[in-house]
N, C-alpha and C. Protein backbone atom coordinates (compact mmCIF):
# COMPACT_ATOMS: atom_id res chain seq x y z
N UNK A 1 -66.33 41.23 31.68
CA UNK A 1 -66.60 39.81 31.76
C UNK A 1 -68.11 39.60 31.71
N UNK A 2 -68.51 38.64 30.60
CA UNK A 2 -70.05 38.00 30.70
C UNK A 2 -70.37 36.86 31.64
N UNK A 3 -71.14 36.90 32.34
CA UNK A 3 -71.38 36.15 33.25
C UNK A 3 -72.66 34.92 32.78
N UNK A 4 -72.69 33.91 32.43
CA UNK A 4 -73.59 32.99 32.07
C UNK A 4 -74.38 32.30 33.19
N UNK A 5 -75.73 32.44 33.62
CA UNK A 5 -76.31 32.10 34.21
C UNK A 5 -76.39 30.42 34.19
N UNK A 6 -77.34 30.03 35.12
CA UNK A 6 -77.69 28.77 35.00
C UNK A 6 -78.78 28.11 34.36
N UNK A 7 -79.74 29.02 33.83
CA UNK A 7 -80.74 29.02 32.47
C UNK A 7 -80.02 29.05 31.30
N UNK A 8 -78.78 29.34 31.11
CA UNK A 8 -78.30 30.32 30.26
C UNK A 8 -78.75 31.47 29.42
N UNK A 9 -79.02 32.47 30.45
CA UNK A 9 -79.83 34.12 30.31
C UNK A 9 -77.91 34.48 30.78
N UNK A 10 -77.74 35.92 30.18
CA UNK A 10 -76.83 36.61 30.28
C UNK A 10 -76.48 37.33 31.28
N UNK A 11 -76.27 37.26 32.63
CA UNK A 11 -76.29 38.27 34.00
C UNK A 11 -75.85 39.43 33.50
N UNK A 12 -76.51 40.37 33.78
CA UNK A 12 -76.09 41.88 34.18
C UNK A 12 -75.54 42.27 32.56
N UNK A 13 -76.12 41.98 31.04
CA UNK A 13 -75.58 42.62 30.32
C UNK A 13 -76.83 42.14 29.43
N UNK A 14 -76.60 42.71 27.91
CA UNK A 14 -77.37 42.92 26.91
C UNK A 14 -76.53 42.23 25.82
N UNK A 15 -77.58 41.84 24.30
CA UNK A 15 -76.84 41.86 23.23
C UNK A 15 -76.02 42.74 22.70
N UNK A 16 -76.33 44.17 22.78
CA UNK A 16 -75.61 45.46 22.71
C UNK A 16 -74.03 45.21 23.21
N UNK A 17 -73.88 44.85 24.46
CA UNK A 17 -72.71 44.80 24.90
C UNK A 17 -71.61 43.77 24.39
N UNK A 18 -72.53 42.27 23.80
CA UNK A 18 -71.58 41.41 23.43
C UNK A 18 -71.40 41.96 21.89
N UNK A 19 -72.36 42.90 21.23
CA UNK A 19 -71.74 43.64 19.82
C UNK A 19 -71.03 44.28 19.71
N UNK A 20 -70.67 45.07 21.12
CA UNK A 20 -69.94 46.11 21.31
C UNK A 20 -68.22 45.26 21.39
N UNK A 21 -68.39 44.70 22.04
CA UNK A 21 -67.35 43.38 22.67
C UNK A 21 -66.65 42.77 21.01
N UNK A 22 -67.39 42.64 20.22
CA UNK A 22 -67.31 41.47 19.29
C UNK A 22 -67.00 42.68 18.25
N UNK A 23 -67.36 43.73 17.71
CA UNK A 23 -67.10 45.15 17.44
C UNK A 23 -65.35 45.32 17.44
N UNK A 24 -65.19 46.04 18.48
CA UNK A 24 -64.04 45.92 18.93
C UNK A 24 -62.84 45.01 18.81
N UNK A 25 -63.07 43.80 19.27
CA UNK A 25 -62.52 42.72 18.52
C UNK A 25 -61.88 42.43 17.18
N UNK A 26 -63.40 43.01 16.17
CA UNK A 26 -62.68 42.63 14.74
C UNK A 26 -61.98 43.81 14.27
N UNK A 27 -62.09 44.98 14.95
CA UNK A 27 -60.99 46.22 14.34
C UNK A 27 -59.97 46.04 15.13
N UNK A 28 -59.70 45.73 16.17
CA UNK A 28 -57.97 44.90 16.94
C UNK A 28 -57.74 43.84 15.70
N UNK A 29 -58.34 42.93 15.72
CA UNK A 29 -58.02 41.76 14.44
C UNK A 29 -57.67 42.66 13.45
N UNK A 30 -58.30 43.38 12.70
CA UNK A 30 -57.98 44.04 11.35
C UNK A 30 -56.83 44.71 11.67
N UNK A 31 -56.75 45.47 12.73
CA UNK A 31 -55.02 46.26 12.90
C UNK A 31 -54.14 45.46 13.36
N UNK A 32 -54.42 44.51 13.76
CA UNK A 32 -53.32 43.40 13.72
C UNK A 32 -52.83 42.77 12.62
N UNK A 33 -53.75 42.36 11.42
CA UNK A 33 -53.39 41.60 10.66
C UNK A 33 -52.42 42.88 9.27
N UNK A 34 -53.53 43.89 9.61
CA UNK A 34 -52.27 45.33 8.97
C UNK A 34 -51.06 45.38 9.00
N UNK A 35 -50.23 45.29 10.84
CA UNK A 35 -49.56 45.22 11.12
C UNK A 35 -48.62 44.30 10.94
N UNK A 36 -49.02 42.55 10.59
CA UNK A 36 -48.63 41.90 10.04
C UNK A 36 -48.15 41.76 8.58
N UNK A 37 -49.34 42.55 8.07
CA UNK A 37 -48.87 42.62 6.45
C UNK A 37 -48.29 43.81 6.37
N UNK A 38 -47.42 44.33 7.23
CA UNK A 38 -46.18 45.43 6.74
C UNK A 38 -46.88 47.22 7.21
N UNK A 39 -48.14 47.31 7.58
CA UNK A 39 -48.87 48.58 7.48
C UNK A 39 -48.19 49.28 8.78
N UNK A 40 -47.65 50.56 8.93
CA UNK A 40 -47.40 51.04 10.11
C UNK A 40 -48.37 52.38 9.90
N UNK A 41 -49.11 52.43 11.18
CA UNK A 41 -50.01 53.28 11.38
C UNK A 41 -49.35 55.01 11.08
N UNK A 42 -49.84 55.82 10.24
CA UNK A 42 -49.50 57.16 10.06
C UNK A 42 -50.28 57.71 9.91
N UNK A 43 -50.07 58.98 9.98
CA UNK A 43 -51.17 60.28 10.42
C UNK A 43 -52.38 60.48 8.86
N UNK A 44 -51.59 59.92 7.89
CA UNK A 44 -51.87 60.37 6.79
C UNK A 44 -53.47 59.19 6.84
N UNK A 45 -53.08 58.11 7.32
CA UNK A 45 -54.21 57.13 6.62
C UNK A 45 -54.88 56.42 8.06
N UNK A 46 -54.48 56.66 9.03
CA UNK A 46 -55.16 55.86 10.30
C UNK A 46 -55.22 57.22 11.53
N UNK A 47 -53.68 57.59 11.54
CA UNK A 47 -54.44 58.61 12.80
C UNK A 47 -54.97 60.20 12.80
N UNK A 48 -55.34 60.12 11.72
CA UNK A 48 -55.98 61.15 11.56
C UNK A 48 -57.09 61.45 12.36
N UNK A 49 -57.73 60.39 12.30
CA UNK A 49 -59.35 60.11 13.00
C UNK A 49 -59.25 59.56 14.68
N UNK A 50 -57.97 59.53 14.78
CA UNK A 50 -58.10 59.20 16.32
C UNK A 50 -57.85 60.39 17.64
N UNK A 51 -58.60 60.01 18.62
CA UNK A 51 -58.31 60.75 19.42
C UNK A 51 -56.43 61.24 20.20
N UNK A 52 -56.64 62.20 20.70
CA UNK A 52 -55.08 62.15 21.27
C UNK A 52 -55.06 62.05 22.50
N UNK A 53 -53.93 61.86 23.20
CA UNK A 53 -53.46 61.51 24.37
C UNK A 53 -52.52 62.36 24.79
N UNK A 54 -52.51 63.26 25.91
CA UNK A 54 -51.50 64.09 26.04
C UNK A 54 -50.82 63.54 28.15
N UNK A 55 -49.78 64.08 27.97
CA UNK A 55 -49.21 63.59 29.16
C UNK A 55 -49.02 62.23 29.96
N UNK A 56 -49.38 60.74 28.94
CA UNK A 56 -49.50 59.67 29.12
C UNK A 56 -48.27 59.39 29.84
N UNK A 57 -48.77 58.15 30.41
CA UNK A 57 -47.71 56.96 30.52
C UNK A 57 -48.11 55.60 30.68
N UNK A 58 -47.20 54.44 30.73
CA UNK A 58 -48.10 53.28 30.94
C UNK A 58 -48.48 52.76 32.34
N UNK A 59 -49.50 52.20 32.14
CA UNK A 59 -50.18 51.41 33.77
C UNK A 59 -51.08 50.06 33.33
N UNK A 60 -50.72 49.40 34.82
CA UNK A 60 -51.31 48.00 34.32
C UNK A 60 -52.39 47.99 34.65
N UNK A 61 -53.85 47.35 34.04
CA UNK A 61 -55.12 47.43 33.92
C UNK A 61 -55.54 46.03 34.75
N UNK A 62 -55.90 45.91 36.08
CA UNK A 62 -56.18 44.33 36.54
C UNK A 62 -57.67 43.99 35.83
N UNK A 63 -57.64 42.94 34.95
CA UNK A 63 -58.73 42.27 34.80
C UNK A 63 -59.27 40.76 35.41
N UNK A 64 -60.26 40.32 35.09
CA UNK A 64 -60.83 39.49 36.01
C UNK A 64 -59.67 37.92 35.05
N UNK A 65 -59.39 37.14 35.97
CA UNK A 65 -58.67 35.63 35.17
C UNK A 65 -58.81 34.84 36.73
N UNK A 66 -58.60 33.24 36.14
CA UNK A 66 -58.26 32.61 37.38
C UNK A 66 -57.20 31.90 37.31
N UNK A 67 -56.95 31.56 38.60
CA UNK A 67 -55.69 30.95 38.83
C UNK A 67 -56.53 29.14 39.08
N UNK A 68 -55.36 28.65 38.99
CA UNK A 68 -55.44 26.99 39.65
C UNK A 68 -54.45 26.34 38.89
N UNK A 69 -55.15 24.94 38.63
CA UNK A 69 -54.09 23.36 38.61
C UNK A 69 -54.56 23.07 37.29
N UNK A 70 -54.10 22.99 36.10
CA UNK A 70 -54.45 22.81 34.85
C UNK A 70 -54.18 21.39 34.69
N UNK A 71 -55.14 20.55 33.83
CA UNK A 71 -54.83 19.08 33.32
C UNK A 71 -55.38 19.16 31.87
N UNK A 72 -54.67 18.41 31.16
CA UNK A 72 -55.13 18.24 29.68
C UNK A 72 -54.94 19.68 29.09
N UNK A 73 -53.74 20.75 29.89
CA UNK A 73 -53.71 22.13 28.38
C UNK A 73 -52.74 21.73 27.36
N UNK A 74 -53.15 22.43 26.29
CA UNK A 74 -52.25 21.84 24.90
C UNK A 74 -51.11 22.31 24.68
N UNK A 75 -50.44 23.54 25.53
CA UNK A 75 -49.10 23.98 26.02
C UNK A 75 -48.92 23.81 27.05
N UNK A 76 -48.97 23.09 27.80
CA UNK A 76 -48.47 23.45 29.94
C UNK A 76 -48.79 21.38 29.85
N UNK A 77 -48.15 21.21 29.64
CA UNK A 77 -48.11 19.86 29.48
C UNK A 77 -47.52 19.41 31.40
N UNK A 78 -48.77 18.22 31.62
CA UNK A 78 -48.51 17.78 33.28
C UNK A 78 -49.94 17.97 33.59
N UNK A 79 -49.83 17.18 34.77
CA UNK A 79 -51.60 17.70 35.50
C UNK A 79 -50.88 18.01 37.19
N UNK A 80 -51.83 19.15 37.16
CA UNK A 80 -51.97 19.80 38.61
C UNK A 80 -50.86 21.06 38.33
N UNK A 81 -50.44 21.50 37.19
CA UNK A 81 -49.60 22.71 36.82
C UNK A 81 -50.26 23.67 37.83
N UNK A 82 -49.84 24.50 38.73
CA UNK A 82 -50.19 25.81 38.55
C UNK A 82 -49.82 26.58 37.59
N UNK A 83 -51.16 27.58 37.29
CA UNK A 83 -51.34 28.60 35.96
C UNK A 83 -51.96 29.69 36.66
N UNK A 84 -52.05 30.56 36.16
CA UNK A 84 -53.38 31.99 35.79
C UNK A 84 -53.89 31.62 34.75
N UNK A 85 -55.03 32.01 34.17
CA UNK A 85 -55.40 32.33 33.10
C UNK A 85 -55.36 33.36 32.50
N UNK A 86 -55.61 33.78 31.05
CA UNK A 86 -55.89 35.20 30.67
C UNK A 86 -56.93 35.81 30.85
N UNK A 87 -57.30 36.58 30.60
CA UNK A 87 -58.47 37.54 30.90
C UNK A 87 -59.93 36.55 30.77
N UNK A 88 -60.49 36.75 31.86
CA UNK A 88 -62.14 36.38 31.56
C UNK A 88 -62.76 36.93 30.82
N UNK A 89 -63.62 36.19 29.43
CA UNK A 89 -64.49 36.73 28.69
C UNK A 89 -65.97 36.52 28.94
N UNK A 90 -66.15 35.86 29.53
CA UNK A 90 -67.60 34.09 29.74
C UNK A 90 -67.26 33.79 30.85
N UNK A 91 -67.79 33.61 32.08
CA UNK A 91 -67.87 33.12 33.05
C UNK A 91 -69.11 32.27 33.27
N UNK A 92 -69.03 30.94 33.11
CA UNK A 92 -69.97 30.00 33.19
C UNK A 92 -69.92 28.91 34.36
N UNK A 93 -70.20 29.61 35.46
CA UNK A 93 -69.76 28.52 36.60
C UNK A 93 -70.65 27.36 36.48
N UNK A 94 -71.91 27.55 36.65
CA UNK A 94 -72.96 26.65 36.26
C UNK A 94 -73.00 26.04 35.52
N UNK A 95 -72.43 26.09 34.26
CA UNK A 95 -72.31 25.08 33.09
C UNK A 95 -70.91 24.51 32.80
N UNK A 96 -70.44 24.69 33.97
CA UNK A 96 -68.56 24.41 33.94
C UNK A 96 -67.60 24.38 33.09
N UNK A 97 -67.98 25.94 32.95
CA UNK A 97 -66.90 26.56 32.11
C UNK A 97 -66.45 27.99 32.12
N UNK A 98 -65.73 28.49 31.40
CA UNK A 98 -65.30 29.36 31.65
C UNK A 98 -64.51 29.50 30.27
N UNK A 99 -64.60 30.99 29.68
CA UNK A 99 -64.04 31.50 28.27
C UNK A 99 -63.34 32.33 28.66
N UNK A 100 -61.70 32.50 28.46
CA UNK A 100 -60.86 33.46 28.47
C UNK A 100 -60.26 34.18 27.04
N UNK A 101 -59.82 34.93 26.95
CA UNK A 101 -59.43 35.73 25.59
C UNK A 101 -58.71 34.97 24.87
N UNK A 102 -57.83 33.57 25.73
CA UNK A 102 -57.12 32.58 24.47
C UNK A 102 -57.83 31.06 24.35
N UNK A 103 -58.87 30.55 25.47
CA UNK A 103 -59.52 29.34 25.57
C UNK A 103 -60.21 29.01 26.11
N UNK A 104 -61.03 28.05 25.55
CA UNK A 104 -62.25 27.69 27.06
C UNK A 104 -61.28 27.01 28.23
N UNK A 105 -62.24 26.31 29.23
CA UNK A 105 -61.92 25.91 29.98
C UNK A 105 -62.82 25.24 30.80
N UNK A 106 -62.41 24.07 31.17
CA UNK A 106 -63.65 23.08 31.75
C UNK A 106 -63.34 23.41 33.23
N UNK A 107 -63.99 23.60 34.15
CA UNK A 107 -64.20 24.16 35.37
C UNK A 107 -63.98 22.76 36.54
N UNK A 108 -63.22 22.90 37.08
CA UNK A 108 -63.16 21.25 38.03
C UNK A 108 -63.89 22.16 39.55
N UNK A 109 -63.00 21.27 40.49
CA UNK A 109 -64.01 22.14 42.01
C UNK A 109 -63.53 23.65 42.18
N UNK A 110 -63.46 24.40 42.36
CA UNK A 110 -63.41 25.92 43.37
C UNK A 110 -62.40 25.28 44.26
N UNK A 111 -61.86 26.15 44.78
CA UNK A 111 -60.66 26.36 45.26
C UNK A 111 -61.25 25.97 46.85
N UNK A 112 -62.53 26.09 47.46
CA UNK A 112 -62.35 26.49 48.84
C UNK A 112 -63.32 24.99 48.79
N UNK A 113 -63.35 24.45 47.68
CA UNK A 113 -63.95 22.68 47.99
C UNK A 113 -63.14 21.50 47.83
N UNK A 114 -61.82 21.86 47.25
CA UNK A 114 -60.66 21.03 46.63
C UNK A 114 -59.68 20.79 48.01
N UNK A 115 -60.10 19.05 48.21
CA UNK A 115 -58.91 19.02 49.24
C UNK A 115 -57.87 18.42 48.91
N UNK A 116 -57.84 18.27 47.93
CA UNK A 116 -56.68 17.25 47.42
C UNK A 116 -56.52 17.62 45.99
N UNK A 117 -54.68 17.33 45.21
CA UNK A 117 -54.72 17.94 44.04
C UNK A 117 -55.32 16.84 43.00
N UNK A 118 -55.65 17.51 41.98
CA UNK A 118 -56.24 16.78 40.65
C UNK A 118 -55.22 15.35 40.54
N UNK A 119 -56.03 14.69 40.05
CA UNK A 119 -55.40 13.25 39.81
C UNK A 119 -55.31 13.16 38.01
């Protein structure tokens, strides 16, 4: 998670990291859209070059998201829904917002200043 200051300077990271970030990204996009157009990954043309994995299994990875009362989302139709969000990408408390892996998000009060639900 990038953390956006209140200058807007980048806390605790570099351009490096959001290339690295944004990197990554477009080769998930590209093997996704593979996958869409019919490509199934084989030894012959993709995993050749990848590392291996021996003795795996799956486990869930907690990443940073928030929870609260959503108004105005373009699927979760109602105000004061409880939600989670998806994963934090941008954390912009100061500029009241907040970027998750599927949307921004306009930031209302914090949880421990809200005495009453959204209107």
């Amino acid at each position: 998670m990038l953390r956006l200051t209140r200058d807007g300077s980048l806390e605790a990271t570099t351009g490096e990291l959001i290339d690295d970030a944004i990197g990554r990204l477009e080769r998930l996009t590209a093997d996704l859209e593979a996958l869409r157009d019919g490509a199934v990954p084989t030894e012959a043309d993709i995993l050749r070059d990848a590392p291996g994995l021996d003795q795996w299994s799956v486990a869930a990875l907690a990443v940073p998201c928030l929870v609260g009362r959503t108004w105005g989302h373009p699927t979760l139709p109602g105000t004061g829904r409880p939600i989670r969000t998806s994963d934090i990408w941008v954390m912009a408390e100061d500029h009241g917002a907040v970027r998750t892996i599927s949307r921004q998000y306009r930031l209302g009060r914090p949880a421990d200043q809200a005495e009453t639900a959204l209107s």
